[in-house]
N, C-alpha and C. Protein backbone atom coordinates (compact mmCIF):
# COMPACT_ATOMS: atom_id res chain seq x y z
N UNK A 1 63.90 -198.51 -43.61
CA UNK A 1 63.86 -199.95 -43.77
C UNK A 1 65.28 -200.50 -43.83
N UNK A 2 65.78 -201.40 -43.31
CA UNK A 2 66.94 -202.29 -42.98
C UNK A 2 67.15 -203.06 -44.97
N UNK A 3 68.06 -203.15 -45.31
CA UNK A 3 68.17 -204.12 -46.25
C UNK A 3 67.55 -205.64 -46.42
N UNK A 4 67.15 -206.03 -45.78
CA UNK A 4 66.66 -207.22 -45.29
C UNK A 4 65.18 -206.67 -45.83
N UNK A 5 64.39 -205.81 -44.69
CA UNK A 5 63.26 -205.55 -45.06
C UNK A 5 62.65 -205.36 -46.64
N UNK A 6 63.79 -204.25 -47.17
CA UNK A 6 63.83 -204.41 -48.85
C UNK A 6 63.91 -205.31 -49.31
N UNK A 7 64.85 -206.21 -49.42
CA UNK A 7 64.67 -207.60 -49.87
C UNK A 7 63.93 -208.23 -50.08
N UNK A 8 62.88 -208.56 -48.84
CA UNK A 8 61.84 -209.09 -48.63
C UNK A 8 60.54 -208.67 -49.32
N UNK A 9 60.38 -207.20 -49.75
CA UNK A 9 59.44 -206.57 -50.09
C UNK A 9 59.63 -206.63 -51.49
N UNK A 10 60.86 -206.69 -52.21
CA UNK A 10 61.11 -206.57 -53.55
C UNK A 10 61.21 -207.88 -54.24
N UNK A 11 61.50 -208.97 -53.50
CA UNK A 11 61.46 -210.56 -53.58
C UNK A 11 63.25 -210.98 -53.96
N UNK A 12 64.10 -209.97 -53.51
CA UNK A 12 65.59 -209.85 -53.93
C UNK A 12 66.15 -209.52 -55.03
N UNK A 13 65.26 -208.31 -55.52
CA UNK A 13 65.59 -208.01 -56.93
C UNK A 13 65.51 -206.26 -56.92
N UNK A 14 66.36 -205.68 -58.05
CA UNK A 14 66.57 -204.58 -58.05
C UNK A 14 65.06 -204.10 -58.58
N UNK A 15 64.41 -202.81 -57.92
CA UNK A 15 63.14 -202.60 -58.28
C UNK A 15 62.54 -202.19 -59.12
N UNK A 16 63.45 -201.50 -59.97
CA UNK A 16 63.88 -201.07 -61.53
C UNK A 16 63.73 -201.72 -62.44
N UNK A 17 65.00 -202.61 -62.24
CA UNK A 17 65.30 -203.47 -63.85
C UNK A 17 65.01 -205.17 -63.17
N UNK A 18 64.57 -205.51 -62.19
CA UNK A 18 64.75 -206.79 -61.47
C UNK A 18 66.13 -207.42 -61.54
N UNK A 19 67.31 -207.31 -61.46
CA UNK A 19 68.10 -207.30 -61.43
C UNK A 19 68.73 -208.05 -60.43
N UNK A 20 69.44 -209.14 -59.88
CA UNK A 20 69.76 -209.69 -58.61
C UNK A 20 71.00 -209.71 -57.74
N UNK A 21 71.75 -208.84 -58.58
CA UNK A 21 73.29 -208.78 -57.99
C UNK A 21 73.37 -207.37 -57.79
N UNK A 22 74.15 -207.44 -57.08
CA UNK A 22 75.17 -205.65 -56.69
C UNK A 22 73.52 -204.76 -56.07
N UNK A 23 72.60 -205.49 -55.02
CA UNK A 23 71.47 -204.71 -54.61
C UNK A 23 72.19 -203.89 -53.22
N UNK A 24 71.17 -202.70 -53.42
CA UNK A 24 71.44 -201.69 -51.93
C UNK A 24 70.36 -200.58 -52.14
N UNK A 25 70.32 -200.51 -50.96
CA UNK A 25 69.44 -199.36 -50.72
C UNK A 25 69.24 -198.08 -51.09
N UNK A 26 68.40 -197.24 -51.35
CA UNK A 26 68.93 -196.23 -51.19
C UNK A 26 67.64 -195.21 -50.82
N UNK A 27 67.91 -194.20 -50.36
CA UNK A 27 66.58 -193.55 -49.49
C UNK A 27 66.03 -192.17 -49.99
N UNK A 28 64.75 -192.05 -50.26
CA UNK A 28 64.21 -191.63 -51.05
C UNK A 28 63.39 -190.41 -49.92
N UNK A 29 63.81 -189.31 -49.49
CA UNK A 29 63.02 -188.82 -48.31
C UNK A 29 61.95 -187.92 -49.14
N UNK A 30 61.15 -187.75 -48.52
CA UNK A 30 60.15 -188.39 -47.51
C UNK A 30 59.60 -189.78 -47.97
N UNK A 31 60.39 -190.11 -48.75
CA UNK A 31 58.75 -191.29 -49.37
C UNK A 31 59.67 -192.93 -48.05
N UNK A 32 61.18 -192.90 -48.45
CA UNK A 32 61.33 -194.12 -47.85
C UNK A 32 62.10 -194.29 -48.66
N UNK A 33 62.40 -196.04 -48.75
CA UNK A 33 63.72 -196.31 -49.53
C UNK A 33 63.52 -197.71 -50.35
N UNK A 34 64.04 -197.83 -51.12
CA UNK A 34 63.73 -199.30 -52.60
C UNK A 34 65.45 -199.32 -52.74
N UNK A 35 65.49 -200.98 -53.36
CA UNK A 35 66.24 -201.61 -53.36
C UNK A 35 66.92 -201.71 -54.83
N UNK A 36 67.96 -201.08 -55.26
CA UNK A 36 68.08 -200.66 -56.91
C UNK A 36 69.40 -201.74 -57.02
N UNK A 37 70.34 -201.96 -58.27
CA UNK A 37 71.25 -202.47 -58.80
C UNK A 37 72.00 -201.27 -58.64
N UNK A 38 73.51 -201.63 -59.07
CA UNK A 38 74.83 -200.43 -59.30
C UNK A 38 74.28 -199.72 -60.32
N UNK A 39 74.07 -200.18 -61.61
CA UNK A 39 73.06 -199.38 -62.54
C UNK A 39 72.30 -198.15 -62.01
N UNK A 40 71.25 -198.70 -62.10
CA UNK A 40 70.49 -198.08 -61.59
C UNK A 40 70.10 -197.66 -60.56
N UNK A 41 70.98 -197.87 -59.66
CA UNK A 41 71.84 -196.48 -58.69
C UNK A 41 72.75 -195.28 -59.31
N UNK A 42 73.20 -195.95 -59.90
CA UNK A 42 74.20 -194.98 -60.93
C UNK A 42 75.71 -194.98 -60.50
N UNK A 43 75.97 -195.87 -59.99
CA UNK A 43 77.05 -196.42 -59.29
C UNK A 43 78.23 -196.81 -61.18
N UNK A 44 77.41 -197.27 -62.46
CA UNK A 44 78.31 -197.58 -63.38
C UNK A 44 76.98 -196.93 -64.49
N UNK A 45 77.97 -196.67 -65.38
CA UNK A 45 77.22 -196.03 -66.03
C UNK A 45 75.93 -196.96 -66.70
N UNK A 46 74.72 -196.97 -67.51
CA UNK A 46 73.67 -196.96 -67.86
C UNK A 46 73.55 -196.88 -69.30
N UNK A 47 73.44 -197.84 -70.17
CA UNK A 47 72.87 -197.20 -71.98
C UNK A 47 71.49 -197.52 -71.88
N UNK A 48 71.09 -196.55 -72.39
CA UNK A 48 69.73 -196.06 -72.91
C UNK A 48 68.64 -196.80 -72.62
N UNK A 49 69.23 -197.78 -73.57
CA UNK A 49 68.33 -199.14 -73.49
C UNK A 49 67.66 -199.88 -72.54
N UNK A 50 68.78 -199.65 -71.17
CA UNK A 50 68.51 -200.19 -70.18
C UNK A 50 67.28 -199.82 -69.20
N UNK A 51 67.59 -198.21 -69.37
CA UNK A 51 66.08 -197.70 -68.73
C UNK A 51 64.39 -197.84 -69.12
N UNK A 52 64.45 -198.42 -70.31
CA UNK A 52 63.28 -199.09 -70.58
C UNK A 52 62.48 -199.67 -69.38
N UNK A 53 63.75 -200.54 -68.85
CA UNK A 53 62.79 -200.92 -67.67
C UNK A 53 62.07 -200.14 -66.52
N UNK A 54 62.19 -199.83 -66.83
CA UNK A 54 61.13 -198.13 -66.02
C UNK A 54 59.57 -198.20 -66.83
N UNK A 55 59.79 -198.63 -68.10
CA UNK A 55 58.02 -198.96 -68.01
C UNK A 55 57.46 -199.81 -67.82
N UNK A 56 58.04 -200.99 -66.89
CA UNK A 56 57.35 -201.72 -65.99
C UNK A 56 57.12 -201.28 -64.79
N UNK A 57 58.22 -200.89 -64.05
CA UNK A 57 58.07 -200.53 -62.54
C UNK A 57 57.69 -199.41 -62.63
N UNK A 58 57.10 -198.40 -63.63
CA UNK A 58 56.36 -197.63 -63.41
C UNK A 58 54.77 -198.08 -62.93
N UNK A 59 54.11 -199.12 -62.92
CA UNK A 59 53.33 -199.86 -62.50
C UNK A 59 53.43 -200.44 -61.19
N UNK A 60 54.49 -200.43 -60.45
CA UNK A 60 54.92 -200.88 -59.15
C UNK A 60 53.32 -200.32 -58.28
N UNK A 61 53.65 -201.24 -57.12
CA UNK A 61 52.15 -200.75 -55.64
C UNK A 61 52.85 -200.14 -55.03
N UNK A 62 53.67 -200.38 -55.23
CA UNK A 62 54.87 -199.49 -53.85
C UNK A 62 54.75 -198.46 -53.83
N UNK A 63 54.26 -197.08 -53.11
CA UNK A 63 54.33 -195.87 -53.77
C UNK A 63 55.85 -195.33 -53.68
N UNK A 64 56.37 -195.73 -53.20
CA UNK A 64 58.05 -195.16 -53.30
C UNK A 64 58.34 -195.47 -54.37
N UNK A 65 58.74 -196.94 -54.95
CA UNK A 65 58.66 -197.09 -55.93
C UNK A 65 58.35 -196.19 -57.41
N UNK A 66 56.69 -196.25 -56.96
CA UNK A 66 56.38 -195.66 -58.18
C UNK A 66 57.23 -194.16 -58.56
N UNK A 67 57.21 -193.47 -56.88
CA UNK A 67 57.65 -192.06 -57.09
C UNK A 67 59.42 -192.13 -57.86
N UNK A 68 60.10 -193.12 -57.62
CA UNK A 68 61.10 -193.11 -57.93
C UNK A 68 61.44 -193.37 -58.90
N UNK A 69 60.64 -194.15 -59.85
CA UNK A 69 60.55 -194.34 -61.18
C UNK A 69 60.00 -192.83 -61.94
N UNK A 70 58.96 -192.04 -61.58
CA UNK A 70 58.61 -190.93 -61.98
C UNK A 70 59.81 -189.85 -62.07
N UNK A 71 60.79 -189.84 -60.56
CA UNK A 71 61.70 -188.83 -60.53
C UNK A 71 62.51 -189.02 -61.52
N UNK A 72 63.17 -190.83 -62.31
CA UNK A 72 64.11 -191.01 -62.85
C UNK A 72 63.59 -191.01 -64.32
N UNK A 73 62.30 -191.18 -64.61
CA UNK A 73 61.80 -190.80 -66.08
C UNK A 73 62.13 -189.49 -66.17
N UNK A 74 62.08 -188.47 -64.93
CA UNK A 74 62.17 -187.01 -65.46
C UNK A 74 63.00 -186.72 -66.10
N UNK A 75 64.37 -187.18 -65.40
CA UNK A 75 65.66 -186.79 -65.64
C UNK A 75 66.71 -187.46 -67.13
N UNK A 76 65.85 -188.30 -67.94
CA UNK A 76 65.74 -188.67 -69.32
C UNK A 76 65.22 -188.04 -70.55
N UNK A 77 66.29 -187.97 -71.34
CA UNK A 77 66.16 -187.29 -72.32
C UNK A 77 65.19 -187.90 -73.71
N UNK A 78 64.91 -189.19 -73.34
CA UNK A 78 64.27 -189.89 -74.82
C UNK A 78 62.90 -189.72 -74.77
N UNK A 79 62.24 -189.62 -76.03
CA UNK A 79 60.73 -189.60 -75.86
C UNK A 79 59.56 -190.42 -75.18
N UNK A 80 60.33 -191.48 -75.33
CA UNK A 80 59.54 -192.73 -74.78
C UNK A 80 59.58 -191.93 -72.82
N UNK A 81 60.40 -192.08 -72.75
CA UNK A 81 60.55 -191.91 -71.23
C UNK A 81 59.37 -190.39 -70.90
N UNK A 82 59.42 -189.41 -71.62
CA UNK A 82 58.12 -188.49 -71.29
C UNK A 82 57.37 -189.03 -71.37
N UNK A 83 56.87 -189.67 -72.82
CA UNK A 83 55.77 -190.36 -72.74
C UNK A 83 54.96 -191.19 -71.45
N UNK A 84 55.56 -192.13 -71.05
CA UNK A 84 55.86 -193.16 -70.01
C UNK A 84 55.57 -192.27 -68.87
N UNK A 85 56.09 -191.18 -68.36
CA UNK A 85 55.88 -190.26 -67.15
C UNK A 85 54.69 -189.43 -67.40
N UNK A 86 54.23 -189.44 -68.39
CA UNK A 86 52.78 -188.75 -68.71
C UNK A 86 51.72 -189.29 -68.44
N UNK A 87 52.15 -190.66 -68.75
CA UNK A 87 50.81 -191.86 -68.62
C UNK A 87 50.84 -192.98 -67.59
N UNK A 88 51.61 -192.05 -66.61
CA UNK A 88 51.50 -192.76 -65.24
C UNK A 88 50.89 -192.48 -64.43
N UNK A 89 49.23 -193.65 -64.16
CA UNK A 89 48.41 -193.47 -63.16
C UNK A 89 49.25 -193.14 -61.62
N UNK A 90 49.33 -192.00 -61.41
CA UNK A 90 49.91 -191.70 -60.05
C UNK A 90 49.44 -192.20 -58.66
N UNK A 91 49.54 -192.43 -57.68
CA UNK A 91 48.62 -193.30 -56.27
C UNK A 91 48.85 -191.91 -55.77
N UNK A 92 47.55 -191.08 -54.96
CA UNK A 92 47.16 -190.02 -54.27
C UNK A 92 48.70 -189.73 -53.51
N UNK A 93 49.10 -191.02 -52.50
CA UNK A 93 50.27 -190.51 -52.15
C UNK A 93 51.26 -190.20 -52.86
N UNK A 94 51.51 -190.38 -53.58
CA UNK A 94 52.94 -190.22 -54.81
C UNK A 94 52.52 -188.23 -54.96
N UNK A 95 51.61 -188.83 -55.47
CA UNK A 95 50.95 -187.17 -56.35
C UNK A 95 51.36 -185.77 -54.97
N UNK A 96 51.14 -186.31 -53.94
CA UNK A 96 51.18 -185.85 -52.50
C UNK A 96 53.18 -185.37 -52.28
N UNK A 97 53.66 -186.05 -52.64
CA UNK A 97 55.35 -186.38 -52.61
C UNK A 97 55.56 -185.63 -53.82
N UNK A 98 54.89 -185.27 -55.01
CA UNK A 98 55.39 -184.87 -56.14
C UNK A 98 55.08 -182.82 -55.66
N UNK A 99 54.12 -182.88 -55.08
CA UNK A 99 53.77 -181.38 -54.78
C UNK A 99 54.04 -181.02 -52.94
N UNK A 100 54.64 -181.41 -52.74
CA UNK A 100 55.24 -180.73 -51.33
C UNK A 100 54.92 -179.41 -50.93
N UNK A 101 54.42 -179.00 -49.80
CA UNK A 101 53.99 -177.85 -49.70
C UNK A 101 55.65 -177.32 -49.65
N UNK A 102 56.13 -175.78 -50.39
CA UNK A 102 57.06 -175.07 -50.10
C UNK A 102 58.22 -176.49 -50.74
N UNK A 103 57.76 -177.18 -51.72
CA UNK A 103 59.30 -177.48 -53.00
C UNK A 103 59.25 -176.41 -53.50
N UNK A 104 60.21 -176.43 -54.34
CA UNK A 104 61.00 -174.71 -55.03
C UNK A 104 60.89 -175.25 -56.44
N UNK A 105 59.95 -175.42 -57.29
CA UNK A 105 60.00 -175.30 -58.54
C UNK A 105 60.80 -174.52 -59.42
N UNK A 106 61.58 -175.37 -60.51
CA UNK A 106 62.49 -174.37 -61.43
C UNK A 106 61.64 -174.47 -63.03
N UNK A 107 61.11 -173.62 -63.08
CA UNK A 107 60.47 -173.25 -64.87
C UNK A 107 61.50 -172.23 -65.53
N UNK A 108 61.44 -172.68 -66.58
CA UNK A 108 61.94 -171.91 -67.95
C UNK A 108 61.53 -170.69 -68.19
N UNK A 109 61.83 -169.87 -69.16
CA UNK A 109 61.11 -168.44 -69.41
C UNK A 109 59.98 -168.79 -69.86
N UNK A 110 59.34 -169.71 -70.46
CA UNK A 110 57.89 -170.16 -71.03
C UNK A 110 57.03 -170.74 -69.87
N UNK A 111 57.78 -170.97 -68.92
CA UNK A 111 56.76 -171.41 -67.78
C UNK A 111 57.27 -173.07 -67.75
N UNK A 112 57.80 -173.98 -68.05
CA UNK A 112 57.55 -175.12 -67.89
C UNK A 112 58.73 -175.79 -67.34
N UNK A 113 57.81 -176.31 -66.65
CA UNK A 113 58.73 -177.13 -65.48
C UNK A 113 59.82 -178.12 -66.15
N UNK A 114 61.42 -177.26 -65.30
CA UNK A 114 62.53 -178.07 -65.33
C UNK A 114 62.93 -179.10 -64.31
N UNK A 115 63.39 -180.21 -64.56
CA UNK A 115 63.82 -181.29 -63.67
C UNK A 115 65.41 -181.35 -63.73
N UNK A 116 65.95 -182.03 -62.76
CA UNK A 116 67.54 -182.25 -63.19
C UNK A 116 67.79 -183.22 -64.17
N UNK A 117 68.70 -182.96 -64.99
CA UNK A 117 69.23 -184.10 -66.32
C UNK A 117 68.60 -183.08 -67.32
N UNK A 118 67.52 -182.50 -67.77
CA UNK A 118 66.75 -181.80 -68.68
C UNK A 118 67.95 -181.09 -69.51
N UNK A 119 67.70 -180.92 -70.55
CA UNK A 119 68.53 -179.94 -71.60
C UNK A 119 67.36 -178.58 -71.83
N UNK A 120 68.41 -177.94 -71.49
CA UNK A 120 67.82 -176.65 -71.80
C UNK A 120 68.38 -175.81 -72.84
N UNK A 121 67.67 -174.31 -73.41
CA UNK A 121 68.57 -174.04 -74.43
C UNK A 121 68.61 -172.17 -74.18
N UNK A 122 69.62 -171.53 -74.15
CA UNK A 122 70.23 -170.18 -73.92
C UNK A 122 69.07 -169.81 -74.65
N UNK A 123 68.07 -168.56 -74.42
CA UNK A 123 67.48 -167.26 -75.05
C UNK A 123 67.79 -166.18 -75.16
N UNK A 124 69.07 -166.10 -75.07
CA UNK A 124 69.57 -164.90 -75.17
C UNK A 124 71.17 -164.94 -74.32
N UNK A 125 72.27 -163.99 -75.34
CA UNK A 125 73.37 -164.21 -74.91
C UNK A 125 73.92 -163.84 -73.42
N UNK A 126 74.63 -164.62 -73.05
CA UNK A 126 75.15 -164.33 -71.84
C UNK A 126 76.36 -163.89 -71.02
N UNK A 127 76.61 -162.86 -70.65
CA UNK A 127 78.18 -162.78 -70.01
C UNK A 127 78.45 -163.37 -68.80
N UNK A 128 80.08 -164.77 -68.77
CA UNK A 128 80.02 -165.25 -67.93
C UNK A 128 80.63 -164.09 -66.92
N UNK A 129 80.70 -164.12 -65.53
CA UNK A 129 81.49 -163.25 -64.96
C UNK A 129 82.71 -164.32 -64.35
N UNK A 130 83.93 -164.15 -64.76
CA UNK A 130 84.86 -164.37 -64.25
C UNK A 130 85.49 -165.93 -65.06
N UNK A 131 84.68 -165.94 -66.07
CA UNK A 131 85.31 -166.64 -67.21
C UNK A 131 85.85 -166.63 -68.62
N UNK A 132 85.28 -164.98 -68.65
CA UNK A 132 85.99 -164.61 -69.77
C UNK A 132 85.27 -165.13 -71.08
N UNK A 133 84.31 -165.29 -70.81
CA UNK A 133 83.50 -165.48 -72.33
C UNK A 133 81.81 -165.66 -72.14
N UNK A 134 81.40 -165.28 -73.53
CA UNK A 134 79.63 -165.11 -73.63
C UNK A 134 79.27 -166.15 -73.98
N UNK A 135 78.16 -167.19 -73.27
CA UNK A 135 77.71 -168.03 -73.36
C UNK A 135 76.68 -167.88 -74.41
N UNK A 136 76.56 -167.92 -75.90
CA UNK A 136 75.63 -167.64 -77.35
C UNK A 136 74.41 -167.97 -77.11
N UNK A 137 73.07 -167.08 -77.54
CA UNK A 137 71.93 -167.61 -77.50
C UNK A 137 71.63 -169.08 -78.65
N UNK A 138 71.26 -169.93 -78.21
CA UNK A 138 71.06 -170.64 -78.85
C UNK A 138 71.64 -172.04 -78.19
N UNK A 139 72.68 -171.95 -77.53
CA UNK A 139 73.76 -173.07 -76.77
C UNK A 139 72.66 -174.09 -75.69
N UNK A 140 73.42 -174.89 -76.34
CA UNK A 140 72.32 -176.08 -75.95
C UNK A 140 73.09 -176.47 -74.21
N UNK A 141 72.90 -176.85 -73.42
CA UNK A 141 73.09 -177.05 -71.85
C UNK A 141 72.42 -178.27 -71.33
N UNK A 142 73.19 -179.45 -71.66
CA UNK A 142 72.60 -180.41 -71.40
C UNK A 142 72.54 -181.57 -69.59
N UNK A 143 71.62 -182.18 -69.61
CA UNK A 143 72.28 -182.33 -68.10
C UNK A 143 71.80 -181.65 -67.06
N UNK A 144 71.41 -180.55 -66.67
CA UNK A 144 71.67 -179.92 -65.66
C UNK A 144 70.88 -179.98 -64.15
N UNK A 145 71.82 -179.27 -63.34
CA UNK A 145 71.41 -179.68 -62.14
C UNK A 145 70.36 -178.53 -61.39
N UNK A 146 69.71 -178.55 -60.42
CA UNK A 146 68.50 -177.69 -60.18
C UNK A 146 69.43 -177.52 -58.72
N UNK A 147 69.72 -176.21 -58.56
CA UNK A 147 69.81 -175.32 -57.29
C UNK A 147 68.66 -175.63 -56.01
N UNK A 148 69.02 -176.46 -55.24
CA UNK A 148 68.17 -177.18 -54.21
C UNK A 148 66.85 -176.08 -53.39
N UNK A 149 67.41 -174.56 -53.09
CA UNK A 149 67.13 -173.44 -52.51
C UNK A 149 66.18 -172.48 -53.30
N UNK A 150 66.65 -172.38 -54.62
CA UNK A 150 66.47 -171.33 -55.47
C UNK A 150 65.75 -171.64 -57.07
N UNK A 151 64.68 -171.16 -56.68
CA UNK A 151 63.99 -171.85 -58.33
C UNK A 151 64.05 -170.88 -59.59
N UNK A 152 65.08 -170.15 -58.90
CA UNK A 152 65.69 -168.96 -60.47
C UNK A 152 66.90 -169.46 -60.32
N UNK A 153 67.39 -170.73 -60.81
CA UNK A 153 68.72 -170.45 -60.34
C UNK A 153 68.82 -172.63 -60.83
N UNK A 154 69.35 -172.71 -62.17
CA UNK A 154 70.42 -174.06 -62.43
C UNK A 154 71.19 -173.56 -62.83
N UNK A 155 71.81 -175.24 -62.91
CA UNK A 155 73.68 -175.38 -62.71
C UNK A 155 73.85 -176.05 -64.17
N UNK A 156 74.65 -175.44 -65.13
CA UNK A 156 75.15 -176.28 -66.45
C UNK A 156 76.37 -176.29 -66.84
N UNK A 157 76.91 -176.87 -67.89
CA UNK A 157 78.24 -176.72 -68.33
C UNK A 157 77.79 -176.39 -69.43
N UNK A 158 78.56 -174.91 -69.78
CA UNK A 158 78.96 -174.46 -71.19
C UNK A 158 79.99 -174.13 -71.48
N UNK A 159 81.09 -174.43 -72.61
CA UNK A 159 82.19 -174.46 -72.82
C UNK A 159 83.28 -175.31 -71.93
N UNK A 160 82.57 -176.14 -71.50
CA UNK A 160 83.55 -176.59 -70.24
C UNK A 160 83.88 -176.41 -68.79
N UNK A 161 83.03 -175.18 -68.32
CA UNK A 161 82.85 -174.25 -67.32
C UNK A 161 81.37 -174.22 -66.90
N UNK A 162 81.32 -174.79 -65.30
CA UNK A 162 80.42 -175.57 -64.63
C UNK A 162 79.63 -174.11 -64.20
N UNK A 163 78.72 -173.56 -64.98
CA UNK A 163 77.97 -172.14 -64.48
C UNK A 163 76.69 -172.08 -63.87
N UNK A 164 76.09 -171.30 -63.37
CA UNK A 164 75.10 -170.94 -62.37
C UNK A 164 74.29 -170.25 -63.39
N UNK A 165 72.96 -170.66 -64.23
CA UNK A 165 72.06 -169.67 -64.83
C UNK A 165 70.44 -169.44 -64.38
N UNK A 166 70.35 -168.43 -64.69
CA UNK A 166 68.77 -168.11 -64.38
C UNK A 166 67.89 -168.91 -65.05
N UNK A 167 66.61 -169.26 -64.85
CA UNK A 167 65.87 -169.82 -65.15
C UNK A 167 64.72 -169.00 -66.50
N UNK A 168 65.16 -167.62 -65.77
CA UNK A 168 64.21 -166.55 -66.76
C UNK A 168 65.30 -166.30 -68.78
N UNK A 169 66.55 -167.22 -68.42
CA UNK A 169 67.17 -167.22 -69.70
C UNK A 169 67.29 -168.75 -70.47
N UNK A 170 66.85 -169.32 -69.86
CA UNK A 170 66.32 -170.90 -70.66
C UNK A 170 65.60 -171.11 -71.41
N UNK A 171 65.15 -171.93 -72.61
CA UNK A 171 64.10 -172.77 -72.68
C UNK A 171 64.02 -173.97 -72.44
N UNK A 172 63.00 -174.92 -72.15
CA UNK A 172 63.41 -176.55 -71.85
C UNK A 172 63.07 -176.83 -73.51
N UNK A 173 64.22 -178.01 -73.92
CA UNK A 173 64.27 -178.43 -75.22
C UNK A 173 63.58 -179.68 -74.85
């Protein structure tokens, strides 16, 4: 969709927070593309507060929309925001976009599904290789990013040092 087309579909407002300045696109594959603010693009940073608005446009018709509000509840750490992603009537297509035949799911040693942003927590100590120190069971890893390829396999910072861990040594907190 052209910017224009978004526009038109969103009534010139960011689809998120309704928002009317600093709008742009951005593309959501396979689903398509919605029209967000710098915010909530992530273009400037975001307090807390602000993502609230995600439990409106979690109600969006749009199914892009909706899916994109679902992806960005994941990646939030506050309760409200699980909550909110729990009790979202999904539209068949969304649900369809959420289970892709052959996505690469990343679960924890307990089985439960990790998203990117999620804090996870060490089960056991770890030797980094080539940093010179053991990452402690217990070390909290907040943030992290999911290995696009490999569903044994996120990305965290511990101690300052951007590391590669297994999925079978996590828990999700």
């Amino acid at each position: 969709m052209t910017l224009d087309e978004l526009k038109a579909r969103s009534g010139g407002v960011c689809e998120f927070c309704g928002a009317d300045r600093g709008l742009g696109g951005v593309e959501l594959p396979p689903a398509g593309a919605i029209l967000l603010c710098g915010q909530c693009r992530g273009d400037r940073a975001a307090p807390e507060e602000h993502w609230r608005c995600l439990e409106g446009a979690a109600w969006s018709q749009e199914p892009v929309v909706q899916w994109a509000v679902w992806r960005r509840l994941g990646s939030l750490e506050a309760a409200w925001a699980a909550e909110v992603r729990e009790g979202m009537a999904l539209m068949p297509q969304v649900q369809g976009w959420i289970n892709l035949p052959g996505a690469v799911e990343h679960r924890d040693s307990n089985g439960v599904l990790l998203a990117a942003g999620d804090t996870v927590v060490l089960v056991k100590d770890l030797v980094v290789k080539g940093a010179n120190f053991t990452a402690k069971r217990g070390t909290a890893v907040r943030g992290i990013a999911l290995v696009a390829d490999n569903g044994a396999q996120i990305e965290g910072r511990v101690e300052g040092q951007k590391i590669v861990i297994l999925t079978e040594f996590v828990k999700k907190k």
